[in-house]
PDB file of N, CA and C in Angstrom:
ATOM      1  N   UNK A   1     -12.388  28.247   5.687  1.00  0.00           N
ATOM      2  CA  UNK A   1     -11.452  27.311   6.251  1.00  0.00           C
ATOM      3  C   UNK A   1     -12.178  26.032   6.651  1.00  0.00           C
ATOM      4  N   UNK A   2     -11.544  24.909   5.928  1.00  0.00           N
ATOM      5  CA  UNK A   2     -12.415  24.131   6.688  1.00  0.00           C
ATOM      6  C   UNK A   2     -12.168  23.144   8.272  1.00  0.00           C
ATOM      7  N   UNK A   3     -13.029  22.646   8.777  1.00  0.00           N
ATOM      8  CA  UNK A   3     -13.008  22.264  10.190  1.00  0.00           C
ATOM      9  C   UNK A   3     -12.602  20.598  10.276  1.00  0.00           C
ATOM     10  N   UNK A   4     -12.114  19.922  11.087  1.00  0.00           N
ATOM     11  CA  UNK A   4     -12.445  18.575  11.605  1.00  0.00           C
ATOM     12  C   UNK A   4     -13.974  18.463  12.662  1.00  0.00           C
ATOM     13  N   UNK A   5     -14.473  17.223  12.473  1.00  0.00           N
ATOM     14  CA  UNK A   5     -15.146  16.907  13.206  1.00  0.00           C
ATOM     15  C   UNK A   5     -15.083  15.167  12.914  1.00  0.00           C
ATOM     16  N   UNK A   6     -14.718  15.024  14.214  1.00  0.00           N
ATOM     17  CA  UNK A   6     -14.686  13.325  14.517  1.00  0.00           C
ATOM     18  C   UNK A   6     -15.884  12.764  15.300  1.00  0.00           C
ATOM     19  N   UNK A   7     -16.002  11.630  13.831  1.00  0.00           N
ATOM     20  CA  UNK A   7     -17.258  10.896  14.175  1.00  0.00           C
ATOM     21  C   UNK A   7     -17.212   9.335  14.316  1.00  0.00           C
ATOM     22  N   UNK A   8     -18.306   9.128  15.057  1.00  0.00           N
ATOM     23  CA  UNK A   8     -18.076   7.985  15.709  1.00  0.00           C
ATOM     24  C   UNK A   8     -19.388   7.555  14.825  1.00  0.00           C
ATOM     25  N   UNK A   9     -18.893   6.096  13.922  1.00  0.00           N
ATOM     26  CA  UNK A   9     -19.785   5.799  13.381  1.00  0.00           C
ATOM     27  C   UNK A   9     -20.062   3.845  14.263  1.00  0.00           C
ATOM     28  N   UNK A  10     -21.088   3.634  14.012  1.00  0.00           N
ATOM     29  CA  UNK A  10     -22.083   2.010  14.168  1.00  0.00           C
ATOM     30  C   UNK A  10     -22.769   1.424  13.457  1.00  0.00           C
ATOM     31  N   UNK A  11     -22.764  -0.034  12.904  1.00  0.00           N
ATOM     32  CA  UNK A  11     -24.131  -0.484  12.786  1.00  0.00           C
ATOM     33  C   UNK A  11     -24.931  -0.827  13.912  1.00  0.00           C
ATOM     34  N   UNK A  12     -25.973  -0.889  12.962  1.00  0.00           N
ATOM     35  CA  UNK A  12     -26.905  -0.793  14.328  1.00  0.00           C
ATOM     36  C   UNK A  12     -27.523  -2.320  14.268  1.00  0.00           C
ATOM     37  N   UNK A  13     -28.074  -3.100  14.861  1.00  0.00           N
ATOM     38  CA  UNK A  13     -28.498  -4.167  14.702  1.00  0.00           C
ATOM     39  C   UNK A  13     -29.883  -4.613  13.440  1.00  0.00           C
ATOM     40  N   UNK A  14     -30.596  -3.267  13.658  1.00  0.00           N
ATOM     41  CA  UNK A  14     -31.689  -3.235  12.263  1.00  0.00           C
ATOM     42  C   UNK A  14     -30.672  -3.160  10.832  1.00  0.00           C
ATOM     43  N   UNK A  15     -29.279  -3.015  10.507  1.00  0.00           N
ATOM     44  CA  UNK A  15     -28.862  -2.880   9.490  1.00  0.00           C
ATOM     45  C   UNK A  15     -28.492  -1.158   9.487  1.00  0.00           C
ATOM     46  N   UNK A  16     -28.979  -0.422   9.605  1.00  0.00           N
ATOM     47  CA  UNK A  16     -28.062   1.225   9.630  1.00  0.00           C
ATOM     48  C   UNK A  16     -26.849   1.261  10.551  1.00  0.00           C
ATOM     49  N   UNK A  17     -26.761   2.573   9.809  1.00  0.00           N
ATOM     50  CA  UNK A  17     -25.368   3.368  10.486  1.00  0.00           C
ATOM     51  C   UNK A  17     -25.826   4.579  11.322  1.00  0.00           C
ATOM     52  N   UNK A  18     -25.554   4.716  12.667  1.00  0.00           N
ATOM     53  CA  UNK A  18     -25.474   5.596  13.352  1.00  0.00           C
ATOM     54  C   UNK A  18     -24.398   6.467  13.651  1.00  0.00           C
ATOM     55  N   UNK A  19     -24.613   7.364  13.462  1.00  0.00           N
ATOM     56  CA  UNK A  19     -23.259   8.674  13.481  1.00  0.00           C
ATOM     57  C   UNK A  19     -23.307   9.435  14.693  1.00  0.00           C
ATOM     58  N   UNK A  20     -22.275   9.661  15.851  1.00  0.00           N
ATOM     59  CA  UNK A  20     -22.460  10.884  16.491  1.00  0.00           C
ATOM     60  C   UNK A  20     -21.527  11.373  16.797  1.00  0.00           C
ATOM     61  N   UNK A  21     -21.112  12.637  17.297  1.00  0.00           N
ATOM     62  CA  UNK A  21     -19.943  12.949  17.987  1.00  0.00           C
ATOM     63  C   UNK A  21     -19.885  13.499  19.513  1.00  0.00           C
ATOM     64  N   UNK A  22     -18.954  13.462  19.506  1.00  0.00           N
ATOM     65  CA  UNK A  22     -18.471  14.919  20.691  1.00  0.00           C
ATOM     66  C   UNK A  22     -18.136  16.176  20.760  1.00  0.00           C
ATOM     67  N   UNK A  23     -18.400  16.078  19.432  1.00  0.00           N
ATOM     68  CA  UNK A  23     -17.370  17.812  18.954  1.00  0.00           C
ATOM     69  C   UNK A  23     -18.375  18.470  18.275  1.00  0.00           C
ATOM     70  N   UNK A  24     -19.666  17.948  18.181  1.00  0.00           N
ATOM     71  CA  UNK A  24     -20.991  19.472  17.562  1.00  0.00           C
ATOM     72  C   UNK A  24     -22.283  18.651  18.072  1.00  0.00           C
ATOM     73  N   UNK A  25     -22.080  19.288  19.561  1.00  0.00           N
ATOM     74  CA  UNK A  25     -23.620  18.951  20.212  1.00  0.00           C
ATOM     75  C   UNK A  25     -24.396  18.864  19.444  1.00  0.00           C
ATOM     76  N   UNK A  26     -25.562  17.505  19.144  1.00  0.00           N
ATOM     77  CA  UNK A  26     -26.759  17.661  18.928  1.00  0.00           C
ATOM     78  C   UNK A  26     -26.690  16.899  17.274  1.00  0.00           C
ATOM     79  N   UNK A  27     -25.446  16.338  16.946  1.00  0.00           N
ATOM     80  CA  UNK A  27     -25.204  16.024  15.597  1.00  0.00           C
ATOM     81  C   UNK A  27     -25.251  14.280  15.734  1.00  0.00           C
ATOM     82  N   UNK A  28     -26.533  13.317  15.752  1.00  0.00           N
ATOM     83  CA  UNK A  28     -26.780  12.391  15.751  1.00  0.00           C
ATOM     84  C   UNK A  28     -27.471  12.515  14.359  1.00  0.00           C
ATOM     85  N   UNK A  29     -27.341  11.308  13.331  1.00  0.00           N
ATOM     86  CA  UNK A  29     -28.070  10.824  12.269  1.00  0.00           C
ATOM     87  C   UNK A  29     -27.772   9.036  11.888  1.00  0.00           C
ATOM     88  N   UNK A  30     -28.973   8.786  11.009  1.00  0.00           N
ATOM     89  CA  UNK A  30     -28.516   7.725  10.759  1.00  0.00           C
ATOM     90  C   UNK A  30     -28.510   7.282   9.325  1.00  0.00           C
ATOM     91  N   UNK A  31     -28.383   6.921   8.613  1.00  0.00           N
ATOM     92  CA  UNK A  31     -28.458   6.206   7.119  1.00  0.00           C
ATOM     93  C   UNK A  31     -28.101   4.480   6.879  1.00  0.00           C
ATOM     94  N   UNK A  32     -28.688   4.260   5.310  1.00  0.00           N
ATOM     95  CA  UNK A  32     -28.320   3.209   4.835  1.00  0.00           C
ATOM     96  C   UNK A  32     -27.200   2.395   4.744  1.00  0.00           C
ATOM     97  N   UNK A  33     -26.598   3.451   4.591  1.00  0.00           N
ATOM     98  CA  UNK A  33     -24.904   3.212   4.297  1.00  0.00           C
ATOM     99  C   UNK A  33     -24.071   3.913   4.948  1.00  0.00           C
ATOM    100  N   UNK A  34     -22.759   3.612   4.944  1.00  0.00           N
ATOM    101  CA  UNK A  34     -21.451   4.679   5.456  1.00  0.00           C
ATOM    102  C   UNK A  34     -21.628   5.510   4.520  1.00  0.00           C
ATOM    103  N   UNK A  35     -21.781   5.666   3.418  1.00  0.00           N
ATOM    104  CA  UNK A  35     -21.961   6.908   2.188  1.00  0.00           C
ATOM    105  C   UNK A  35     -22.929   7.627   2.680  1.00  0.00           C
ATOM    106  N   UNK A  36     -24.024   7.225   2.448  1.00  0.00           N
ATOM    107  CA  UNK A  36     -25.583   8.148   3.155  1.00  0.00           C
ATOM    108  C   UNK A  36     -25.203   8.797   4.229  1.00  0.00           C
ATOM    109  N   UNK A  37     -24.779   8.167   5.565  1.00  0.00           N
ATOM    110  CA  UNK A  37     -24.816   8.560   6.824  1.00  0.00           C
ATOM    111  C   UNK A  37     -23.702   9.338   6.981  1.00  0.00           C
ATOM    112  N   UNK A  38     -22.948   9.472   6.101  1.00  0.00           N
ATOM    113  CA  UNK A  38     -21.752  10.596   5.740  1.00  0.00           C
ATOM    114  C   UNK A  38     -21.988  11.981   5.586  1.00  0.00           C
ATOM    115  N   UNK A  39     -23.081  11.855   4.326  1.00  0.00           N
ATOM    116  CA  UNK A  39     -23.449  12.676   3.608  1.00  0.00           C
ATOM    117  C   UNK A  39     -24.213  13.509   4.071  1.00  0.00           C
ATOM    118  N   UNK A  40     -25.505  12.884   5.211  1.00  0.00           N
ATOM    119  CA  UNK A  40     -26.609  13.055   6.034  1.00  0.00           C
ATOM    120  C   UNK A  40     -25.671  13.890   7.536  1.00  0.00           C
ATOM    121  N   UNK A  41     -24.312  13.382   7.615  1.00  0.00           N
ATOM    122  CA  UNK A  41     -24.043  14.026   8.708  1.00  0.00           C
ATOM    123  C   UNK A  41     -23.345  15.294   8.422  1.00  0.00           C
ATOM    124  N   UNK A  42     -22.547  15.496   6.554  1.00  0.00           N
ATOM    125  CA  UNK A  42     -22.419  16.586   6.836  1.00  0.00           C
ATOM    126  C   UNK A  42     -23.470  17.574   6.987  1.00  0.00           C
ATOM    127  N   UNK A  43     -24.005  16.976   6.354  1.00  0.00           N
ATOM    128  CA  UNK A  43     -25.473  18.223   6.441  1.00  0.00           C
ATOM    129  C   UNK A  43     -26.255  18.774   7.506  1.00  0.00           C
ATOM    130  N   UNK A  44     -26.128  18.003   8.164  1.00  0.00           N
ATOM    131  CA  UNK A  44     -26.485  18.289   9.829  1.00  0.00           C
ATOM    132  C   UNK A  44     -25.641  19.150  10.078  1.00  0.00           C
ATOM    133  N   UNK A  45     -24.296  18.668  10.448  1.00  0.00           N
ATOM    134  CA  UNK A  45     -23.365  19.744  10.790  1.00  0.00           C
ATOM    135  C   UNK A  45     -23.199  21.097  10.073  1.00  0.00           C
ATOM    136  N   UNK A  46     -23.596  21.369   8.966  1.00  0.00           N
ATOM    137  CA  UNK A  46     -23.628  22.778   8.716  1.00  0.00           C
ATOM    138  C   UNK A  46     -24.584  24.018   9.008  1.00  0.00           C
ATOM    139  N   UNK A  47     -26.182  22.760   8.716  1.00  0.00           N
ATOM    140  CA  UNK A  47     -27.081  23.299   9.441  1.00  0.00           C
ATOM    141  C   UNK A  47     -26.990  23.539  11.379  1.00  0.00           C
ATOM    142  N   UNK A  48     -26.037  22.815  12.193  1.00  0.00           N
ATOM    143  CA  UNK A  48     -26.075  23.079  13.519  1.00  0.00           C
ATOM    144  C   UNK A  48     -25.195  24.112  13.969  1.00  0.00           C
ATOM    145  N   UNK A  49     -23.935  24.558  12.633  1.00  0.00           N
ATOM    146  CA  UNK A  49     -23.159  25.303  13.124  1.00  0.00           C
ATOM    147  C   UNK A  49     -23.402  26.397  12.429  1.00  0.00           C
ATOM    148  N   UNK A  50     -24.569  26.888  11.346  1.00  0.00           N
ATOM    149  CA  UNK A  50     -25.192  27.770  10.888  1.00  0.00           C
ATOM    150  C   UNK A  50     -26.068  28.219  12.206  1.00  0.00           C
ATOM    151  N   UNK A  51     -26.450  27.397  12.479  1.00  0.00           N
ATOM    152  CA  UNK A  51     -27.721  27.980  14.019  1.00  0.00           C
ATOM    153  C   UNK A  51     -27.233  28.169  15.350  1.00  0.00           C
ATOM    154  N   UNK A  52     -25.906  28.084  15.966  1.00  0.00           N
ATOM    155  CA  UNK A  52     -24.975  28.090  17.027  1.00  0.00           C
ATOM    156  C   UNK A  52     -23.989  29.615  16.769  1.00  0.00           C
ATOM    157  N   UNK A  53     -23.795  29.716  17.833  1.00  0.00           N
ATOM    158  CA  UNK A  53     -23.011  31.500  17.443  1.00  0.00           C
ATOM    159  C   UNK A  53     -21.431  30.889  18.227  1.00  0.00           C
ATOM    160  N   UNK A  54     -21.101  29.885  19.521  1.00  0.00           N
ATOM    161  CA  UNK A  54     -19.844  30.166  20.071  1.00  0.00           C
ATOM    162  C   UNK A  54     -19.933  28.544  19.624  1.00  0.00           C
ATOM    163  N   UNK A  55     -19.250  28.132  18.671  1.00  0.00           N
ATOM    164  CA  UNK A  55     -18.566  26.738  18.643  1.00  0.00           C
ATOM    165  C   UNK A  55     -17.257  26.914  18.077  1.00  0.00           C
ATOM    166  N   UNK A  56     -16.256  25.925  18.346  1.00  0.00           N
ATOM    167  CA  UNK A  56     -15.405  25.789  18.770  1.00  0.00           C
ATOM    168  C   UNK A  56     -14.537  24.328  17.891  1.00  0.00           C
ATOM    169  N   UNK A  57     -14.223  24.491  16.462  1.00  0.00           N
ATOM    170  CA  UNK A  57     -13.644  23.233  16.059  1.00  0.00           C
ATOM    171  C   UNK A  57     -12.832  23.359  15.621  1.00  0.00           C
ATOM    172  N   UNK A  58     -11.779  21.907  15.407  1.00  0.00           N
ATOM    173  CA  UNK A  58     -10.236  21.455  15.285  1.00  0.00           C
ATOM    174  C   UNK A  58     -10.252  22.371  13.926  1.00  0.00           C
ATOM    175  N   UNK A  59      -9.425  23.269  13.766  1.00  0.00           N
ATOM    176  CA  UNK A  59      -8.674  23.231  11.938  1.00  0.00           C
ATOM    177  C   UNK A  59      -8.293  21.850  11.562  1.00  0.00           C
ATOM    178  N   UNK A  60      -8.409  21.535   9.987  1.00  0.00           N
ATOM    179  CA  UNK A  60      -7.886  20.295   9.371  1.00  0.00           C
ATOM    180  C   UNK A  60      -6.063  21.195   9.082  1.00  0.00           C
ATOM    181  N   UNK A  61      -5.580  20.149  10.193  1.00  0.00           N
ATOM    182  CA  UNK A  61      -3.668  19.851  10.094  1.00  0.00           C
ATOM    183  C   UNK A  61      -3.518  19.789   8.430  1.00  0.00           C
ATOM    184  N   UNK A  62      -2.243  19.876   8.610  1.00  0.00           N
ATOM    185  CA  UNK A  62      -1.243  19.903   7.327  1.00  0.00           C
ATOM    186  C   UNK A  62      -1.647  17.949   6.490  1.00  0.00           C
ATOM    187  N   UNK A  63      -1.949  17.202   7.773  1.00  0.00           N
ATOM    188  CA  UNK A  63      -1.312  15.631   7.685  1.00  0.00           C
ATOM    189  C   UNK A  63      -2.275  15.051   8.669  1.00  0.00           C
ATOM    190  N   UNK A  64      -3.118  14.171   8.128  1.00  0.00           N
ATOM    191  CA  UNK A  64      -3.975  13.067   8.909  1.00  0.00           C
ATOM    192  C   UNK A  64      -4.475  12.370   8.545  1.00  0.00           C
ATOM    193  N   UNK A  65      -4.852  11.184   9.223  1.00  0.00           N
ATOM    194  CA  UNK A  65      -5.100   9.896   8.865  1.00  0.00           C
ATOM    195  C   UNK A  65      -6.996   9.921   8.389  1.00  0.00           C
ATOM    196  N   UNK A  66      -6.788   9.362   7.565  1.00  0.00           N
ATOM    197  CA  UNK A  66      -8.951   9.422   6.935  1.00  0.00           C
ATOM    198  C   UNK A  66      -8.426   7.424   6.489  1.00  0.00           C
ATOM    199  N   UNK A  67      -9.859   7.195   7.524  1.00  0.00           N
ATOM    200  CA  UNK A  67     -10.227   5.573   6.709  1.00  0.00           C
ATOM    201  C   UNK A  67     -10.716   5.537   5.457  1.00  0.00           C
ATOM    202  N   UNK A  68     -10.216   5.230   4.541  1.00  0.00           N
ATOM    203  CA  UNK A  68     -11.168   4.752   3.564  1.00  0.00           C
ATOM    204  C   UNK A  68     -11.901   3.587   3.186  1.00  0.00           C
ATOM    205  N   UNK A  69     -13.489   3.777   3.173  1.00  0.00           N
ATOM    206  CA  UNK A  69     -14.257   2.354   3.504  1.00  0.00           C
ATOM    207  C   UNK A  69     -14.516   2.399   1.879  1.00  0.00           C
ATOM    208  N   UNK A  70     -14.248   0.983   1.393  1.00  0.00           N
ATOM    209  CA  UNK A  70     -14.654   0.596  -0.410  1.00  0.00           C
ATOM    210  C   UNK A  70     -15.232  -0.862   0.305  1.00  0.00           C
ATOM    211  N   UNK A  71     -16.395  -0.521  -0.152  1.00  0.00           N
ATOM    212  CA  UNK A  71     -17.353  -1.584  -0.850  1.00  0.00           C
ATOM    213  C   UNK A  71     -16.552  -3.006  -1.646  1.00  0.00           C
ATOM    214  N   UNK A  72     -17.271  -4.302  -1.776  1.00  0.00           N
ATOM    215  CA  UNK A  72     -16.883  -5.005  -2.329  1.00  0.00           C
ATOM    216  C   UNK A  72     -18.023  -5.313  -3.063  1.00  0.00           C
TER     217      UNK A  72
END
């Protein structure tokens, strides 16, 4: 089944993207891009909720809103 996890993304003033949330302690990364730092955060998150035994996340609803960021 898969989960939500809402992330709070930034640039950062050096040019990256910083990712973190509230909803899987300990899941900070950063990358090149919104793509990278996407990609980099799911991966974190599987590895943190592979190593955690009581967490606790949203089911993905029937219906919700996703930004889509396109490049120019």
């Amino acid at each position: 089944m898969e989960k939500i996890i809402n992330l709070h993304i930034e640039k950062l003033p050096e040019g990256y993207y910083l990712a973190t949330t509230d909803d899987l302690q300990g899941l900070v990364v950063q990358g090149k891009t919104i793509a990278e730092t996407l990609e980099i955060a799911r991966d974190v998150a599987h590895k943190l909720i592979e190593s955690q035994v009581n967490i606790t996340l949203n089911p993905v609803a029937d219906s919700f809103d996703y930004p889509l960021v396109i490049g120019q």
